[in-house]
C-alpha atoms as a PDB file:
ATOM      1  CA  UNK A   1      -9.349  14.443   8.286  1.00  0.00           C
ATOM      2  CA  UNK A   2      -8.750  12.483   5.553  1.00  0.00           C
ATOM      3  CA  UNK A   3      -6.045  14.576   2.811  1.00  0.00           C
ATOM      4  CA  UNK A   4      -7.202  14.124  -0.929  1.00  0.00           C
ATOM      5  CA  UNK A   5      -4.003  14.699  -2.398  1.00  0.00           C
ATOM      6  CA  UNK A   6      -2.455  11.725  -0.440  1.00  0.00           C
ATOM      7  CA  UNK A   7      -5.605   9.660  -1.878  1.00  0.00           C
ATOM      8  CA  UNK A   8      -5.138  11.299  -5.291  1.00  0.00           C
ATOM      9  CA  UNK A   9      -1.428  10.045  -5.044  1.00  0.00           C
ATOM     10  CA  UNK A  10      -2.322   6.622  -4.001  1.00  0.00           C
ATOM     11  CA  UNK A  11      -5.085   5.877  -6.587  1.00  0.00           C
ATOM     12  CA  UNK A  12      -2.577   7.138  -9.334  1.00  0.00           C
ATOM     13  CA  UNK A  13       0.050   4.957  -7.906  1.00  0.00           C
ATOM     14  CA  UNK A  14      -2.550   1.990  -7.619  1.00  0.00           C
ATOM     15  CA  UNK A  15      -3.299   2.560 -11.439  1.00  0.00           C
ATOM     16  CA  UNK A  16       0.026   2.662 -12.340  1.00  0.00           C
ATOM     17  CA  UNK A  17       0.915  -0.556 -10.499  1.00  0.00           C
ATOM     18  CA  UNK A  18      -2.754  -2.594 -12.353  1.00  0.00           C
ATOM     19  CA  UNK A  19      -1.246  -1.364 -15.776  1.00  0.00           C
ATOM     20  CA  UNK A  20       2.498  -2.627 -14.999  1.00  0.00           C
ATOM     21  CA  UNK A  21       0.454  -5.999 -14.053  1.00  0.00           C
ATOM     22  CA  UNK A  22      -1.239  -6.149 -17.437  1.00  0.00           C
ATOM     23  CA  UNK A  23       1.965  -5.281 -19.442  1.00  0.00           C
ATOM     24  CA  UNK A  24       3.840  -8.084 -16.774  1.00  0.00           C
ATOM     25  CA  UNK A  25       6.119  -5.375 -15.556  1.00  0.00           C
ATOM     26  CA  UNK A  26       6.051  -7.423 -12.083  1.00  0.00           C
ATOM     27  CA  UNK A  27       8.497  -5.494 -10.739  1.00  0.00           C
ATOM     28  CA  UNK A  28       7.364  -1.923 -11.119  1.00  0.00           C
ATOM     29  CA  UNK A  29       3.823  -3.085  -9.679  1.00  0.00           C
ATOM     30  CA  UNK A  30       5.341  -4.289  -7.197  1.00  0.00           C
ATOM     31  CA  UNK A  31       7.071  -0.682  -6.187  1.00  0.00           C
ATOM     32  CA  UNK A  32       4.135   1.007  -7.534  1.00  0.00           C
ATOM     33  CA  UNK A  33       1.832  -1.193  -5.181  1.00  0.00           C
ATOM     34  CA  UNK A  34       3.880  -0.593  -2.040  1.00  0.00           C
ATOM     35  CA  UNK A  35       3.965   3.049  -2.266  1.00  0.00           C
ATOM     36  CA  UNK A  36      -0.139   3.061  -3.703  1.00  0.00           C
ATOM     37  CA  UNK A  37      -0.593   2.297   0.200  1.00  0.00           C
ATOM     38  CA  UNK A  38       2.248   4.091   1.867  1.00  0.00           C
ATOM     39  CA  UNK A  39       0.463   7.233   0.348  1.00  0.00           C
ATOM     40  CA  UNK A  40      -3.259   6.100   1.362  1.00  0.00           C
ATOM     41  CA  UNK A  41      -1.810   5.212   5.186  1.00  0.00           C
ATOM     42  CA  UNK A  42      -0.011   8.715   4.920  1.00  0.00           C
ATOM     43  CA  UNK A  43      -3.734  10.516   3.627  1.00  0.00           C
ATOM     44  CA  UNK A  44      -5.144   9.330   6.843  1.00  0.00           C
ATOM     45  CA  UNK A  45      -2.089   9.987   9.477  1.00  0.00           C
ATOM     46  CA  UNK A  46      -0.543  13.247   7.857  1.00  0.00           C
ATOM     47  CA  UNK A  47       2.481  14.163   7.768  1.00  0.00           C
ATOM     48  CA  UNK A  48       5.180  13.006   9.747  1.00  0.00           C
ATOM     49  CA  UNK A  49       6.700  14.410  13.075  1.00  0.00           C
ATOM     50  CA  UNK A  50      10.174  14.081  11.725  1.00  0.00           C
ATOM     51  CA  UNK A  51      10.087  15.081   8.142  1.00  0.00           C
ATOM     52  CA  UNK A  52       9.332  11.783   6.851  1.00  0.00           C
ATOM     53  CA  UNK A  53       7.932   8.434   7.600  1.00  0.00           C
ATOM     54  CA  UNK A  54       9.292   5.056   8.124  1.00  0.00           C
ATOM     55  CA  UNK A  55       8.476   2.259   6.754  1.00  0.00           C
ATOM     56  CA  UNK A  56       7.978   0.499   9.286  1.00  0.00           C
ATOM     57  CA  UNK A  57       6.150   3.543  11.749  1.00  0.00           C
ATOM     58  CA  UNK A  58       3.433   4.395   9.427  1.00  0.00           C
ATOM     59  CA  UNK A  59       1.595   1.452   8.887  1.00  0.00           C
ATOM     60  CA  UNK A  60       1.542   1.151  13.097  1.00  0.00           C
ATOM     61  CA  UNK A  61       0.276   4.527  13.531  1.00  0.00           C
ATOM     62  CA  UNK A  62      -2.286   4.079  10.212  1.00  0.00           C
ATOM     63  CA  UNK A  63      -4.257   1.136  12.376  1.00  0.00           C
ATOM     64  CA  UNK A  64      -4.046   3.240  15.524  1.00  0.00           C
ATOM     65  CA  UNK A  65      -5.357   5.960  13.839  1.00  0.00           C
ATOM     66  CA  UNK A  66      -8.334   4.213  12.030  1.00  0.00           C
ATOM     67  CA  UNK A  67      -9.248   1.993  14.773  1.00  0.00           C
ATOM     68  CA  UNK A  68      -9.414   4.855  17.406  1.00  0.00           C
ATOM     69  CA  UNK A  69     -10.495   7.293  14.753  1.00  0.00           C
ATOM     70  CA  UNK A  70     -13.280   4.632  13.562  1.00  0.00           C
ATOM     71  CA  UNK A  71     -13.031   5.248  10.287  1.00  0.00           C
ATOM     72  CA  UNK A  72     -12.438   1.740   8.698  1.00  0.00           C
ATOM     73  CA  UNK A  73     -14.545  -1.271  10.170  1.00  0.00           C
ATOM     74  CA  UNK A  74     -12.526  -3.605  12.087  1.00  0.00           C
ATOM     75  CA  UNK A  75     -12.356  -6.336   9.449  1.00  0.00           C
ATOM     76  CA  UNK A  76     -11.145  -3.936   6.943  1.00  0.00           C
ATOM     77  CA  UNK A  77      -7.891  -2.956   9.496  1.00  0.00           C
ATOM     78  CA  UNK A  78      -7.525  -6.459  10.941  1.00  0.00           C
ATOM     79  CA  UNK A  79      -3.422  -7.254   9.889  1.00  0.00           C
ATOM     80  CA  UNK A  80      -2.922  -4.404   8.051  1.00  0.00           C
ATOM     81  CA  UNK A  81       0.610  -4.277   9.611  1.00  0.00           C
ATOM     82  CA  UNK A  82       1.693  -7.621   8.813  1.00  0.00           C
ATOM     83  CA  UNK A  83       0.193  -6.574   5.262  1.00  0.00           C
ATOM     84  CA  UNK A  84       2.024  -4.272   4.867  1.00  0.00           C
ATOM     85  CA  UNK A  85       5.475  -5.757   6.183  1.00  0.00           C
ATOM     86  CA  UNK A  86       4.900  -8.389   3.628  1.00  0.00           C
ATOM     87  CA  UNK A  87       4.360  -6.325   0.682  1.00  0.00           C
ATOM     88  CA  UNK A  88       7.348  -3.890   1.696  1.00  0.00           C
ATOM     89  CA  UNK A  89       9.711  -7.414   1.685  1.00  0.00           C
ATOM     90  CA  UNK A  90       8.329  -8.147  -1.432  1.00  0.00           C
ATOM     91  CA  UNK A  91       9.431  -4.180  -2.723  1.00  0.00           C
ATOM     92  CA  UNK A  92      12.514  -4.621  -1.198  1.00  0.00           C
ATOM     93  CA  UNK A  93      12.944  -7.975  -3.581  1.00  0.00           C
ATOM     94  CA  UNK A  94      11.604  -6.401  -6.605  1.00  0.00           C
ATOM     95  CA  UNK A  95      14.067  -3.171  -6.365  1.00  0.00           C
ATOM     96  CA  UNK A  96      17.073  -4.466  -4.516  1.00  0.00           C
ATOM     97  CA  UNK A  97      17.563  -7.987  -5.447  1.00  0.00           C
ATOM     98  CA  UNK A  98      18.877  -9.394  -8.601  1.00  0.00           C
ATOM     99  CA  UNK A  99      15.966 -11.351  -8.902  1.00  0.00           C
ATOM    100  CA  UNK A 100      13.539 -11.128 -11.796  1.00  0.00           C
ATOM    101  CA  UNK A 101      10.028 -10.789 -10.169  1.00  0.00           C
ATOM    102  CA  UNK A 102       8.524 -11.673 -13.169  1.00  0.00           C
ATOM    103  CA  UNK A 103       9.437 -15.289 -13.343  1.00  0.00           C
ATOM    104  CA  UNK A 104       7.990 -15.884 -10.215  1.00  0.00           C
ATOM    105  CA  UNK A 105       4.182 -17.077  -9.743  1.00  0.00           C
ATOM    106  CA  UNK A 106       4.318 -16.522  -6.108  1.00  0.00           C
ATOM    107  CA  UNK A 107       5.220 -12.883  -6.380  1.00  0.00           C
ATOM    108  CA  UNK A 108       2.170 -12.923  -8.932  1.00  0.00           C
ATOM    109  CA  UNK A 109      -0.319 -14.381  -6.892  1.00  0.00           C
ATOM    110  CA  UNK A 110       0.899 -12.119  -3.834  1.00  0.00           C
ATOM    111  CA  UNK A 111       0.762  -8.844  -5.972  1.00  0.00           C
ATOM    112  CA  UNK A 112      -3.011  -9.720  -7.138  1.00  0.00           C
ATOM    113  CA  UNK A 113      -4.020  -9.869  -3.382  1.00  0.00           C
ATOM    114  CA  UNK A 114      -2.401  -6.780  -1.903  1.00  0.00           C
ATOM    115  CA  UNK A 115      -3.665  -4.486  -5.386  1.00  0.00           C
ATOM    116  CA  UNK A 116      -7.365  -5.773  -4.723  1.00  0.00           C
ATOM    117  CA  UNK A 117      -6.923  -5.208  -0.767  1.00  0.00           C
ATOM    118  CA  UNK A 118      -5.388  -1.293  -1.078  1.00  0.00           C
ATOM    119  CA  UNK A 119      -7.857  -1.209  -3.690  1.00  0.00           C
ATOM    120  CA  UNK A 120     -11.015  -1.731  -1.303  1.00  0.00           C
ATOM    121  CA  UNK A 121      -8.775   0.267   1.145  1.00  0.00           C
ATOM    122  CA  UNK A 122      -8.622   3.137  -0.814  1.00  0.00           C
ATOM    123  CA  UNK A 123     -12.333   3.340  -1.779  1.00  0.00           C
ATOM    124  CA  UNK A 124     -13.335   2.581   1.553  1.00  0.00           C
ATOM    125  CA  UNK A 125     -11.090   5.948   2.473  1.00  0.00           C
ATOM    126  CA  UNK A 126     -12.636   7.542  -0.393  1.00  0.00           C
ATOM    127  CA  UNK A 127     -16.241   7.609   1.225  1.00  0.00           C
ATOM    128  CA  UNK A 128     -15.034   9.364   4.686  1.00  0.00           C
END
């Protein structure tokens, strides 16, 4: 089952991370993006054995679940753990690292790819 307050927490998240785009607030979109889908993955695997999830663990238990759950097509789960390794380095740059996210195009171009992919994500989750 599918929780609604974990999607309720990840659309509001998502939101939050679109309007920090607009304003060019790279940096809080960037956090706000990474935890948008740590809260959809955690919707669909529930809570964690231990109190709390890592970073790492959850998105490798997320495509178990879906893909033996069936409950995302196959194209929509295909390298969702790289995905998400890739946008938690880019967290880790935007909120531990001196550097200044928002002078960077590549961390622009990045963020506009991994918003519109937890985007379809999360209203693909929305329909179950």
């Amino acid at each position: 089952m599918v929780s609604k307050n974990y999607l309720i927490k990840a659309e509001r998240r998502l939101e939050t991370a679109k309007f920090a785009f607009e304003k060019g607030y790279i940096c809080s979109a960037v956090s706000n993006c990474y935890y948008a889908l740590f809260n959809l993955m955690q919707a669909v695997v529930g809570e964690a054995e231990k109190k709390r999830w890592e970073h790492g663990g959850l998105p490798k238990t997320f495509a178990k679940t879906v893909f033996y759950k069936r409950l995302l097509p196959q194209e929509e789960i295909k390298g969702i753990v790289k995905f998400s390794e890739r946008l938690y380095g880019l967290r880790r740059r935007a909120d531990y690292s001196s550097e200044i996210l928002e002078d960077s195009e590549d961390a622009k171009q990045s963020l506009l790819l991994y918003l519109s992919r937890i985007e379809n994500l999360l209203n693909s989750l929305k329909e179950i």
